[in-house]
Protein backbone atom coordinates (compact mmCIF):
# COMPACT_ATOMS: atom_id res chain seq x y z
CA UNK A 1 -8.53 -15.00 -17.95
CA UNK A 2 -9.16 -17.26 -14.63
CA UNK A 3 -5.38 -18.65 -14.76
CA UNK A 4 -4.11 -15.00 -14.77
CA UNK A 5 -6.52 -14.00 -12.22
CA UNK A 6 -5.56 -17.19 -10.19
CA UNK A 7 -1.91 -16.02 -11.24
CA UNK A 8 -2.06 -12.38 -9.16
CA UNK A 9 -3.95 -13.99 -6.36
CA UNK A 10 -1.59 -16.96 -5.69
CA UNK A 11 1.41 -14.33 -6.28
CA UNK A 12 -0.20 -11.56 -3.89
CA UNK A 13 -0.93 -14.55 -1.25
CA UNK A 14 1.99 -15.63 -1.56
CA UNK A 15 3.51 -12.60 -0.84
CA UNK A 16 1.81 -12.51 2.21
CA UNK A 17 2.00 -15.83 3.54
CA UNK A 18 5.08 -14.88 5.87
CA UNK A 19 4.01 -14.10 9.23
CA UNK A 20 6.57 -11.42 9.95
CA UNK A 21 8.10 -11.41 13.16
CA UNK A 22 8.72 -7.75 13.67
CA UNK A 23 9.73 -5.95 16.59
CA UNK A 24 6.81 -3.68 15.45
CA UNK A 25 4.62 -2.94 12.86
CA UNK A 26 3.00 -0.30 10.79
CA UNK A 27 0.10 -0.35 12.93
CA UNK A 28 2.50 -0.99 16.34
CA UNK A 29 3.78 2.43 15.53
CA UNK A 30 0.48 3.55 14.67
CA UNK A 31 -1.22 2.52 18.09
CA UNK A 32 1.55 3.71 20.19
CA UNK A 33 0.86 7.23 18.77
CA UNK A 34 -2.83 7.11 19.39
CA UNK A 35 -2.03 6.23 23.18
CA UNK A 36 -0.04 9.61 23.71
CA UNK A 37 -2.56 11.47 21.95
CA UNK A 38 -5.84 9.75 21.28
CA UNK A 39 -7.68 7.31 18.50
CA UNK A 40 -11.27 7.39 17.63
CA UNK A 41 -12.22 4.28 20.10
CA UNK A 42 -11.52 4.22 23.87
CA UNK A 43 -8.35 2.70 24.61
CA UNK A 44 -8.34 0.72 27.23
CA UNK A 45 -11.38 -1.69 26.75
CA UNK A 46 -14.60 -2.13 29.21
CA UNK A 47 -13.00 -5.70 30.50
CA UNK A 48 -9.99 -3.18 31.79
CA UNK A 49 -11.89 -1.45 34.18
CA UNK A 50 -12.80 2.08 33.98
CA UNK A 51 -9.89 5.12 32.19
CA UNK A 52 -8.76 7.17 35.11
CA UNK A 53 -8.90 10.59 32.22
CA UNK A 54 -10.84 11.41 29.16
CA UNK A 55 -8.41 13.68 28.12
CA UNK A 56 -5.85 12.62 25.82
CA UNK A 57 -3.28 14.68 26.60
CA UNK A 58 -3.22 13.82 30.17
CA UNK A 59 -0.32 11.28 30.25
CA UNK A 60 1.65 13.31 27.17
CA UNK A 61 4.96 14.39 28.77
CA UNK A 62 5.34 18.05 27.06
CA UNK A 63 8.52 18.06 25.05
CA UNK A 64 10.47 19.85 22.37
CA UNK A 65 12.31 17.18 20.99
CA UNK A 66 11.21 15.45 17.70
CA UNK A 67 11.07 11.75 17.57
CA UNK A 68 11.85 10.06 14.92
CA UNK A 69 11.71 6.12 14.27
CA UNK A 70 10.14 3.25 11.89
CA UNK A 71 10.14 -0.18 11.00
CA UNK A 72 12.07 -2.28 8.37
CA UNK A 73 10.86 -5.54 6.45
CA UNK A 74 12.85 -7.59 4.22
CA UNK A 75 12.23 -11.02 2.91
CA UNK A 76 12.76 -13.59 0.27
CA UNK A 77 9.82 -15.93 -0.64
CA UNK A 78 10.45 -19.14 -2.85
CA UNK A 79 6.80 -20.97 -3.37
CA UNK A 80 5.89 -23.83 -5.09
CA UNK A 81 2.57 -24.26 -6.92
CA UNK A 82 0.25 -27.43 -7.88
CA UNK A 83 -2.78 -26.84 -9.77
CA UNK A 84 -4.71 -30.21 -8.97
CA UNK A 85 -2.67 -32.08 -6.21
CA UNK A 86 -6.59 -33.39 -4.95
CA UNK A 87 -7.19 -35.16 -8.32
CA UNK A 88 -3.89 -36.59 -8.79
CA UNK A 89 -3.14 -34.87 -12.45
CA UNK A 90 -0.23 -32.99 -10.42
CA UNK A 91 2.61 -34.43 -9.25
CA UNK A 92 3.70 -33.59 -5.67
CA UNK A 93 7.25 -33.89 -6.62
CA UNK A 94 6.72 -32.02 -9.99
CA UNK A 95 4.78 -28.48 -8.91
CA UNK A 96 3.29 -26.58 -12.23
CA UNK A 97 4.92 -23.53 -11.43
CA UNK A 98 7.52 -21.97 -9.65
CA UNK A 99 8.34 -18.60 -7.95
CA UNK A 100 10.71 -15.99 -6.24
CA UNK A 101 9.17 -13.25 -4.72
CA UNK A 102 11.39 -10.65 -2.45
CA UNK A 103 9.87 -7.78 -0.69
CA UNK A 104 12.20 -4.71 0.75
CA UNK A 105 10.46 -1.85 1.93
CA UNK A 106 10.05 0.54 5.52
CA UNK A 107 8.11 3.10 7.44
CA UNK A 108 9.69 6.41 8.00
CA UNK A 109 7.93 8.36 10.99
CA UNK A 110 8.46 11.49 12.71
CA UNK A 111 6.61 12.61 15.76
CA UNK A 112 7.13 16.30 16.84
CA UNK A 113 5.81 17.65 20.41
CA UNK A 114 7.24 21.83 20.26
CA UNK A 115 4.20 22.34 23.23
CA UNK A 116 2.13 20.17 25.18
CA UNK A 117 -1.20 20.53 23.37
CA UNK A 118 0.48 20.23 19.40
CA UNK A 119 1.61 17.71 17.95
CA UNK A 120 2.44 16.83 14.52
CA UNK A 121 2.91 13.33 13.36
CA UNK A 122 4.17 12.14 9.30
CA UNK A 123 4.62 8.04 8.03
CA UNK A 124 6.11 7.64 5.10
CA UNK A 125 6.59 4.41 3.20
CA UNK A 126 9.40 3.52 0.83
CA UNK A 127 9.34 0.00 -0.94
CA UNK A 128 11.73 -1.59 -3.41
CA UNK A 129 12.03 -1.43 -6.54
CA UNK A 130 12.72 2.45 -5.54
CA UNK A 131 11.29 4.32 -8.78
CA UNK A 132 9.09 3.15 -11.23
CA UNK A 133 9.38 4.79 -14.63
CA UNK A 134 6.43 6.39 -16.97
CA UNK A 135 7.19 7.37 -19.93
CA UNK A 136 10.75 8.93 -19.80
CA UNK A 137 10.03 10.09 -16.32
CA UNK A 138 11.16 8.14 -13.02
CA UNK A 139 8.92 8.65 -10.06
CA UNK A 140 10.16 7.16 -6.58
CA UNK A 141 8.67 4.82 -4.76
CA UNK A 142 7.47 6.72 -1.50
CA UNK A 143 3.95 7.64 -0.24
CA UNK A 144 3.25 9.75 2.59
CA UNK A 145 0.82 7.38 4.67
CA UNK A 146 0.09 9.64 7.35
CA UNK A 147 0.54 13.35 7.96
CA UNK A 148 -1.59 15.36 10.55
CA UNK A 149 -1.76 17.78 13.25
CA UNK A 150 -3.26 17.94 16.45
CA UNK A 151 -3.89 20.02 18.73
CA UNK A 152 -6.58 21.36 21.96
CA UNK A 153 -8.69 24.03 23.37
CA UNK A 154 -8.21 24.59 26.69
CA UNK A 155 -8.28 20.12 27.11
CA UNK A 156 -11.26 20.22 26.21
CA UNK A 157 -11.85 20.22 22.79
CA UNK A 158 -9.35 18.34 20.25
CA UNK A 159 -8.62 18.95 16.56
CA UNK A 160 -7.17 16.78 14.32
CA UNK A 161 -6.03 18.03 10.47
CA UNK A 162 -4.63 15.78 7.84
CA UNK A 163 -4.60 12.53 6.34
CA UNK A 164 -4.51 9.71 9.19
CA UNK A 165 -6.24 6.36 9.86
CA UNK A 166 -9.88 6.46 11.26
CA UNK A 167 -10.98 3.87 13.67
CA UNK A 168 -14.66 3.19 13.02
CA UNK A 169 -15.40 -0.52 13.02
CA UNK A 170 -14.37 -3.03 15.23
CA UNK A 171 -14.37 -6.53 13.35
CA UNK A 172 -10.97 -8.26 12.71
CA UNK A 173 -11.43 -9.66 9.46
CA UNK A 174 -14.59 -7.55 8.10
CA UNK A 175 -16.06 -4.25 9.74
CA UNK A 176 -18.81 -3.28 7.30
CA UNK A 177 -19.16 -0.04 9.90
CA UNK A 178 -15.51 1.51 8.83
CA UNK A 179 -17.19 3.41 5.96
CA UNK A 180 -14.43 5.87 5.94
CA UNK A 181 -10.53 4.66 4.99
CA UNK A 182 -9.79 4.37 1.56
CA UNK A 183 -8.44 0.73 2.20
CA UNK A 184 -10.52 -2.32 3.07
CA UNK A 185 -9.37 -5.00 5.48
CA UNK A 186 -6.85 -7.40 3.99
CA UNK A 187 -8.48 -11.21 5.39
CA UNK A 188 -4.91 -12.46 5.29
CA UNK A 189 -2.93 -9.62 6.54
CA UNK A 190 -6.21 -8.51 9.22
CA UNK A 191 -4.01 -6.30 11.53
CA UNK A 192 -2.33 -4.16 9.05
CA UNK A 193 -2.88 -0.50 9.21
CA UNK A 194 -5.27 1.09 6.69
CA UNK A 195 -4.61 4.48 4.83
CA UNK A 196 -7.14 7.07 5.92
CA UNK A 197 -8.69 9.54 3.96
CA UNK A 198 -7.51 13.66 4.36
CA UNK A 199 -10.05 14.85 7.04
CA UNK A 200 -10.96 17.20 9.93
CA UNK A 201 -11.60 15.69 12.64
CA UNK A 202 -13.34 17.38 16.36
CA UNK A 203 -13.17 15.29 19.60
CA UNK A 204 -15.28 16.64 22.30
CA UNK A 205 -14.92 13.78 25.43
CA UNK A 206 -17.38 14.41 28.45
CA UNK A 207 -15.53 15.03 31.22
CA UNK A 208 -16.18 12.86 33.84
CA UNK A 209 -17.05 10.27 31.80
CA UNK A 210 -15.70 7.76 29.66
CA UNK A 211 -18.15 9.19 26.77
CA UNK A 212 -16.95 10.64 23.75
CA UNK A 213 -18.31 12.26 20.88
CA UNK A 214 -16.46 12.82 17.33
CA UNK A 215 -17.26 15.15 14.21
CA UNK A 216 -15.31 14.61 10.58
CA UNK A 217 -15.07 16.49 8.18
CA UNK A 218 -13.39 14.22 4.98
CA UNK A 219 -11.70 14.92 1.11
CA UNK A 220 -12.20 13.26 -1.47
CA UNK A 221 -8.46 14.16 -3.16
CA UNK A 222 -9.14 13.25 -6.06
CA UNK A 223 -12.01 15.69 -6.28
CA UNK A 224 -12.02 18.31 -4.06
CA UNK A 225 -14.97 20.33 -4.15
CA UNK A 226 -18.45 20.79 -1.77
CA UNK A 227 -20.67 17.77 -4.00
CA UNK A 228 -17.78 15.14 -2.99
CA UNK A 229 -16.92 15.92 0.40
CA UNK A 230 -18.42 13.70 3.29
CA UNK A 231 -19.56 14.43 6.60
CA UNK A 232 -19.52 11.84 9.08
CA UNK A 233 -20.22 12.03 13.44
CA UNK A 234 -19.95 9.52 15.77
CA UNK A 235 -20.88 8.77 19.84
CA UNK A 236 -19.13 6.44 22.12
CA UNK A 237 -20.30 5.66 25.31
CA UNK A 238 -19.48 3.23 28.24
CA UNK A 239 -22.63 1.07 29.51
CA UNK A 240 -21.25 -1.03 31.99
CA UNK A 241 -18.43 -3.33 30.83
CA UNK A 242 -19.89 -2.76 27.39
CA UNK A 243 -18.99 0.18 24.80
CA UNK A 244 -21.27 1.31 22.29
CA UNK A 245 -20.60 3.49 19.58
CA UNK A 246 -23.33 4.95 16.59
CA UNK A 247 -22.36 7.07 13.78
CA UNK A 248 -23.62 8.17 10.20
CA UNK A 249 -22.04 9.25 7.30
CA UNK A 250 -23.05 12.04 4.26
CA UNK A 251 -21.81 12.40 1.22
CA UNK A 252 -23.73 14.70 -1.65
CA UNK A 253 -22.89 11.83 -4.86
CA UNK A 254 -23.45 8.41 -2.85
CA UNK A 255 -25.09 6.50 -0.34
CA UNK A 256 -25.78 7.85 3.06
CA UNK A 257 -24.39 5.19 5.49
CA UNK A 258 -25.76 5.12 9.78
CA UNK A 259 -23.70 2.39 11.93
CA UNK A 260 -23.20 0.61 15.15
CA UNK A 261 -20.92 -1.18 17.06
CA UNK A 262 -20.15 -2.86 20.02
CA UNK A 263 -17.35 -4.62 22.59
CA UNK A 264 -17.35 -6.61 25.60
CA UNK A 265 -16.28 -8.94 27.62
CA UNK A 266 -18.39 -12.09 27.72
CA UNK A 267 -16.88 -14.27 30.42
CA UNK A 268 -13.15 -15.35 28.93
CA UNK A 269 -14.11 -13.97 25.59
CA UNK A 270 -14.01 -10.34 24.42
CA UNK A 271 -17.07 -9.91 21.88
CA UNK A 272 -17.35 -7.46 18.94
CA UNK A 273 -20.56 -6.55 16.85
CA UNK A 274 -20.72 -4.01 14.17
CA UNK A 275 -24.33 -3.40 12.01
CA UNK A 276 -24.31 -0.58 9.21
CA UNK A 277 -27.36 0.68 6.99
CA UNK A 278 -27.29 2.28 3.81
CA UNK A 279 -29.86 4.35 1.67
CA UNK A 280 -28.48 3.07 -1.62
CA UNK A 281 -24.86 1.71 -1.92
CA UNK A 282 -21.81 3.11 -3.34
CA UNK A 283 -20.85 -0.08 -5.22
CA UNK A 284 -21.94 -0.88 -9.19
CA UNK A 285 -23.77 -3.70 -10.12
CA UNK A 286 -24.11 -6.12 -12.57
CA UNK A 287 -27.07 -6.47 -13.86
CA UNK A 288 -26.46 -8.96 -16.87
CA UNK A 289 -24.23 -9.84 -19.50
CA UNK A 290 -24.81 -10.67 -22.56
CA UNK A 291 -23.53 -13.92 -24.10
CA UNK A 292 -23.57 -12.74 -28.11
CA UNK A 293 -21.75 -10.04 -29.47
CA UNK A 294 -21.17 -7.24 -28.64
CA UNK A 295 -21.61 -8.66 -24.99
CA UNK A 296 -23.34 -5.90 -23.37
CA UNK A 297 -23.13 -5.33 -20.30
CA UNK A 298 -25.42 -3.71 -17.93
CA UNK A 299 -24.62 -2.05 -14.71
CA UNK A 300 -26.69 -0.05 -11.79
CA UNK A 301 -24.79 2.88 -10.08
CA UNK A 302 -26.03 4.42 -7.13
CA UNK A 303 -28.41 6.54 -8.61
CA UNK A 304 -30.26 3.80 -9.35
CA UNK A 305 -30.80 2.44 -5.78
CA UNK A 306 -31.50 5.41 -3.41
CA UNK A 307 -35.06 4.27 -2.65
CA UNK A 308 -33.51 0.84 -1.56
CA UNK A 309 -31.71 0.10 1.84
CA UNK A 310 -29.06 -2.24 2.55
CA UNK A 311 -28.11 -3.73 5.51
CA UNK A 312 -24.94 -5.50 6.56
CA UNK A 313 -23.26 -6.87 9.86
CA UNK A 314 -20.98 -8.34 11.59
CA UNK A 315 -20.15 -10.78 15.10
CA UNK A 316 -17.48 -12.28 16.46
CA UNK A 317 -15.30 -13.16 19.55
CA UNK A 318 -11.73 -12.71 20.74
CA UNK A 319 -9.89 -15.67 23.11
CA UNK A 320 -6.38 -14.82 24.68
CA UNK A 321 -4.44 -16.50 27.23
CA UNK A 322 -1.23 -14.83 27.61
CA UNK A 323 -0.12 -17.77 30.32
CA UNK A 324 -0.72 -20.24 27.63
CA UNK A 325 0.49 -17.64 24.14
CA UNK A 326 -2.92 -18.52 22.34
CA UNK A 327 -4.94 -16.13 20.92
CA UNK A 328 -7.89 -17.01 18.98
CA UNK A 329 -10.55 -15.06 16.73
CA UNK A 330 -14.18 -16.14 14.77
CA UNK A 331 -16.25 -13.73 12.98
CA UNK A 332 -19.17 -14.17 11.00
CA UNK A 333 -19.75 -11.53 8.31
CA UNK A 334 -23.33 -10.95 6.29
CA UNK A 335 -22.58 -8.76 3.28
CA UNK A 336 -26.50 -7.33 2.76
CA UNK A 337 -24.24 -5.72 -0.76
CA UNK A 338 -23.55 -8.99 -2.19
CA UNK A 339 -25.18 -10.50 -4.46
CA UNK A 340 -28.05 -13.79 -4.05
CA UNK A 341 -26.32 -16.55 -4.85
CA UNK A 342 -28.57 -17.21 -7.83
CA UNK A 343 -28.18 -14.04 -9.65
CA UNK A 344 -24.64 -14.54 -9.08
CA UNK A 345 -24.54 -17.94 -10.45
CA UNK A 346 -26.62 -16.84 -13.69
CA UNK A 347 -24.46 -13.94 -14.13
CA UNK A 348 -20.66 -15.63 -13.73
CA UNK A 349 -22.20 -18.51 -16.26
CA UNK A 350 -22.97 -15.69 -18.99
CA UNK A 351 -19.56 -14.11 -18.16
CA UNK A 352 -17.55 -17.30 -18.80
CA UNK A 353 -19.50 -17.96 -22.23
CA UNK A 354 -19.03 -14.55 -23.57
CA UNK A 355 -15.05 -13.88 -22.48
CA UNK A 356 -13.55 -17.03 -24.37
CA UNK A 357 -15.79 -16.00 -27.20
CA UNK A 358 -15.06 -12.58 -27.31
CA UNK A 359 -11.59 -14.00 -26.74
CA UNK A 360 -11.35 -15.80 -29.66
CA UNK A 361 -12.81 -13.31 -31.78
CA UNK A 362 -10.07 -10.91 -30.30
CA UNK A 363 -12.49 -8.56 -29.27
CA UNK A 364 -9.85 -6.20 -27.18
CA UNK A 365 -12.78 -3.83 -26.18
CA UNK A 366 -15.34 -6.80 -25.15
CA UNK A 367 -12.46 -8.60 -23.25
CA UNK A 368 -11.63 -5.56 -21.49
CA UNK A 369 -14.96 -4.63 -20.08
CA UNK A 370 -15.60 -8.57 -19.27
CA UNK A 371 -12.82 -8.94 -17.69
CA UNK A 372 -13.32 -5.62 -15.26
CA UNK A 373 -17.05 -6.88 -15.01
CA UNK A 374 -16.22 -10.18 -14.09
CA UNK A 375 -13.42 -9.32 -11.53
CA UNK A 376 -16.03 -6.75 -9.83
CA UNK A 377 -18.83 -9.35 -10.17
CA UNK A 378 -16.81 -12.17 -7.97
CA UNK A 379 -14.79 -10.07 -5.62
CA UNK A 380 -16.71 -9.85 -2.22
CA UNK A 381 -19.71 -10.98 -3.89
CA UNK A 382 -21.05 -13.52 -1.62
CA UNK A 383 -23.82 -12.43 1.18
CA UNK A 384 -22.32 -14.47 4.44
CA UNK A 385 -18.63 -15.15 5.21
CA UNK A 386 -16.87 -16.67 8.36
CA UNK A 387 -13.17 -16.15 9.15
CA UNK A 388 -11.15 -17.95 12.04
CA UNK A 389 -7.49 -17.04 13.05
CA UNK A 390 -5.59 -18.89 15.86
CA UNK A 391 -2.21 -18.68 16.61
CA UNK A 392 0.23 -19.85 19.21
CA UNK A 393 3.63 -18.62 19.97
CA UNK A 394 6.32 -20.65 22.02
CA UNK A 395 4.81 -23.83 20.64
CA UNK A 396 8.11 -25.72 20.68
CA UNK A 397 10.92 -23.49 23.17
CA UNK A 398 10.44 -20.33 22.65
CA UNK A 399 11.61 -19.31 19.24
CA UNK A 400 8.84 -21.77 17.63
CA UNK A 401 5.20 -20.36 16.78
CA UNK A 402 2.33 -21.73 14.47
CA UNK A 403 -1.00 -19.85 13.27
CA UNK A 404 -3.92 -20.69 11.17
CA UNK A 405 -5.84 -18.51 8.94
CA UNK A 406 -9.38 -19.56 7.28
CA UNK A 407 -11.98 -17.77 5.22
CA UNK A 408 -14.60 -18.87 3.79
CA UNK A 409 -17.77 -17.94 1.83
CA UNK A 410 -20.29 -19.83 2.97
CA UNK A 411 -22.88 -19.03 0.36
CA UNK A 412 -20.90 -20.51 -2.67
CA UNK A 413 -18.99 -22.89 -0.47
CA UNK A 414 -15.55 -21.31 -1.25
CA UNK A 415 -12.53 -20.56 0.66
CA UNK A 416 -8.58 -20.35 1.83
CA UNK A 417 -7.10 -22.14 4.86
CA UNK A 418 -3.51 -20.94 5.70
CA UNK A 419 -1.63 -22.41 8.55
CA UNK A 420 2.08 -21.28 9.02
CA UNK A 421 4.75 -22.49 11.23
CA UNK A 422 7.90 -19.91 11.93
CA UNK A 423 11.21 -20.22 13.84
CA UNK A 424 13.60 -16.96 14.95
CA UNK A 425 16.75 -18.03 15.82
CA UNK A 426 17.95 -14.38 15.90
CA UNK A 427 16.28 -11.39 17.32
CA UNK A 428 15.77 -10.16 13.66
CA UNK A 429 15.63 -13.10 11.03
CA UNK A 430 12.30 -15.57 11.07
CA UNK A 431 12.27 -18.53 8.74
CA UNK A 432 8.59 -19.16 7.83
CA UNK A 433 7.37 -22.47 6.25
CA UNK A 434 3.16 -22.22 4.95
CA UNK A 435 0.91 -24.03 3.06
CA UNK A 436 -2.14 -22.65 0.93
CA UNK A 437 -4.83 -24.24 0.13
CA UNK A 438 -7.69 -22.72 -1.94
CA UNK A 439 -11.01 -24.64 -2.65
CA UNK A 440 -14.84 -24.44 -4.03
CA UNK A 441 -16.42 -24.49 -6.49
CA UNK A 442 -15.28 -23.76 -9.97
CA UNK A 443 -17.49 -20.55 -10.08
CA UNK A 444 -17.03 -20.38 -5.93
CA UNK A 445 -15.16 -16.59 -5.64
CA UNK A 446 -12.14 -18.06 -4.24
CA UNK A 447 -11.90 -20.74 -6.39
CA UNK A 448 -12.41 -18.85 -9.05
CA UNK A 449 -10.12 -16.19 -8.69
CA UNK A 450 -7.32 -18.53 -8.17
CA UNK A 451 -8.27 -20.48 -11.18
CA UNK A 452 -9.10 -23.73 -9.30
CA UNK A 453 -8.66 -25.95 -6.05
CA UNK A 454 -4.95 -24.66 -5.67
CA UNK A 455 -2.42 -25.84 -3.33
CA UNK A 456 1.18 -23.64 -2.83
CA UNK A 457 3.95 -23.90 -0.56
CA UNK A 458 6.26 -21.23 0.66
CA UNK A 459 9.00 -20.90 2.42
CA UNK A 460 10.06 -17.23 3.82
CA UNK A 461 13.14 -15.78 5.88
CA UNK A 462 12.41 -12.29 6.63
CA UNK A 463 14.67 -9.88 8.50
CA UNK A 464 12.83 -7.05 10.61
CA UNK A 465 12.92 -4.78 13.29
CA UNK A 466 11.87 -1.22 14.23
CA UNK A 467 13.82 1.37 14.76
């Protein structure tokens, strides 16, 4: 079970390990929209001196045209894979396994202005292979990421209907305050774009001021009905250089959630902080598993934790020197969800003596539920974390850049370090060269997931470019 968890996680990783050189991104696309018509954060941070308008609309040229536009990704991943390069049972020159992995896919959008104070605004994604089939029916490969409207009252009040992104937290790698997209941040892919929930969303700013004030109402669409639809408001405001923002969130069937963040500049460094609180928690836990047959296990849902609170946050600092193309990032992450390290250990000990035996007693039911339990159980389990991303372009000329990603989890000593160097010799094509490495502890969460202290190398040409 641990070599085909390691399996999806090296494959995913891999998958990801290209740093795409894209004339623009999902989340490019996604933040030049918010400009014209407004996000849920200020845009223009404290360190950029004070916005000349709170009103979103102010700088939207009124049109009737519709625009449409999108971005295109394309790329073709060999990677090699040794399983213990550190112990010298693999042999550099002889890699355990290797892969091809090719990725095709774009973003569709459309952006249509008929009057100055409505807009409506559709992403769609497309991604090869096109269909996939169930059954004897072929369903195609496209999601609709985004699709709202907005629109005003006299500039002063703003509306937003639809499914879109929400901009709670402010952490790069973690943001335990974004209690509200469907999609958690991706460590190795940090700056992709989330999909957001359906919601209703008012935006009242204070005129004058740089103080804003935001009321949601959100879907649940797989369940649409009064006991599974949220509530949710949220308050910005400028204090000095520094903006502060407090929300809370209500939902009828889980945990009620109340958050806080802040940004900053801090002489050269821009500083973010996020804390949230919860009256129970929306996740399941394990409470122990049983090493005889029939392995039971026992879980807590919600329910079982509303007269508990849990608290998580979240620090870190932003570098940039655009005179020297370096950009650097630290966070620190406590998880107040996760588990302490020695119920974790107890419980991942249990799990890995009951699922070879109900293994080879080809218990299908026993390794199902053990192998969902398990994958729940490591997954984000630990209580502190610490990422660091730095990355330099025009390290050699100007076509040359190099980054390097690292995550760890300090409390069971686990973790992934990913450095990549890329060339583009053309405006559109980027050949990518990147290392993995993956190490802890054999029941460390990283470790374990990819089955061991892995090392991979990949090598990526991508072709890109927005449209």
């Amino acid at each position: 079970m641990a070599a085909a968890l390691g399996a999806a996680l090296l494959f995913a990783v891999g998958l990801s390990s290209v740093p795409a050189q894209s004339q623009g991104s999902d989340s490019d696309i996604n933040a030049d929209e918010s400009s014209l018509f407004g996000g849920d954060e200020v845009v223009e941070s404290p360190a950029q001196g004070p916005k000349q308008s709170a009103d979103p609309l102010a700088s939207t040229v009124k049109t009737a045209q519709t625009r449409v536009g999108g971005t295109f990704e394309g790329d073709l991943t060999p990677t090699l894979l040794w399983n213990n390069l550190w112990d010298g049972t693999s042999s550099l020159l002889d890699p355990e396994t290797r892969s091809l992995a090719t990725t095709l896919k774009s973003t569709i959008f459309f952006d249509a202005r008929p009057k100055e104070d409505f807009r409506v605004y559709g992403s769609f994604k497309v991604a090869w292979p096109f269909s996939t089939t169930s059954g004897s029916v072929e369903i195609p490969n496209i999601k609709v990421f985004e699709l709202f409207a907005d629109f005003s009252y006299k500039d002063m009040i703003f509306f937003r209907f639809g499914k879109s992104t929400v901009k709670w937290g402010v952490g790069y790698f973690w943001s335990p305050a974004d209690v509200i997209n469907l999609e958690k941040i991706n460590v190795l892919d940090a700056e992709a774009q989330r999909e957001g929930p359906v919601n209703f969303r008012i935006h009242i700013p204070v005129l004058g001021t740089q103080n804003n004030f935001y009321f949601y109402t959100i879907l649940d669409s797989n369940s649409v009905k009064f006991e599974t639809t949220a509530l949710a408001a949220r308050a910005e405001f400028l204090l000095g250089t520094y903006e502060l923002g407090i929300g809370a969130y209500y939902r009828y069937d889980t945990a009620e959630r109340a958050m806080a963040t802040v940004t900053g500049p801090l002489g050269d460094f821009d500083v973010f902080g996020e804390a949230m609180v919860s009256r129970g928690s929306a996740n399941t836990f394990v409470e122990s598993i049983g090493t005889s047959s029939p392995y039971t296990i026992v879980s807590s849902k919600v329910a079982d934790h509303r007269d508990q609170y849990y608290f998580s946050a979240s620090a870190g600092a932003l570098y940039s020197s655009p005179k020297d193309y370096v950009t650097a990032i630290a966070q620190y992450y406590y998880n107040g969800e996760g588990y302490s390290q020695a119920t974790r250990s107890t419980l991942v000990a249990n799990a890995q003596i009951a699922l070879p035996a109900a293994t080879a007693g080809h218990n299908a039911t026993s390794i199902a539920e053990l192998s969902s339990a398990l994958a729940g159980l490591i997954y984000g389990s630990g209580q502190h974390y610490v990422g660091i991303s730095f990355s330099k372009s025009e390290l050699i000329g100007k076509y040359i850049s190099a980054s390097v990603i690292a995550v760890a989890n300090l409390s069971d000593g686990s973790g992934i370090v990913k450095p990549a160097i890329s060339w583009a010799p053309l405006d559109y094509l980027t050949l990518s060269l990147s290392p993995l490495f993956v190490f802890g502890p054999a029941d460390g969460e990283y470790a374990f997931l990819a089955g061991g202290d892995k090392v991979s190398l990949s090598l990526g040409i991508t072709v890109s470019g927005s449209f």
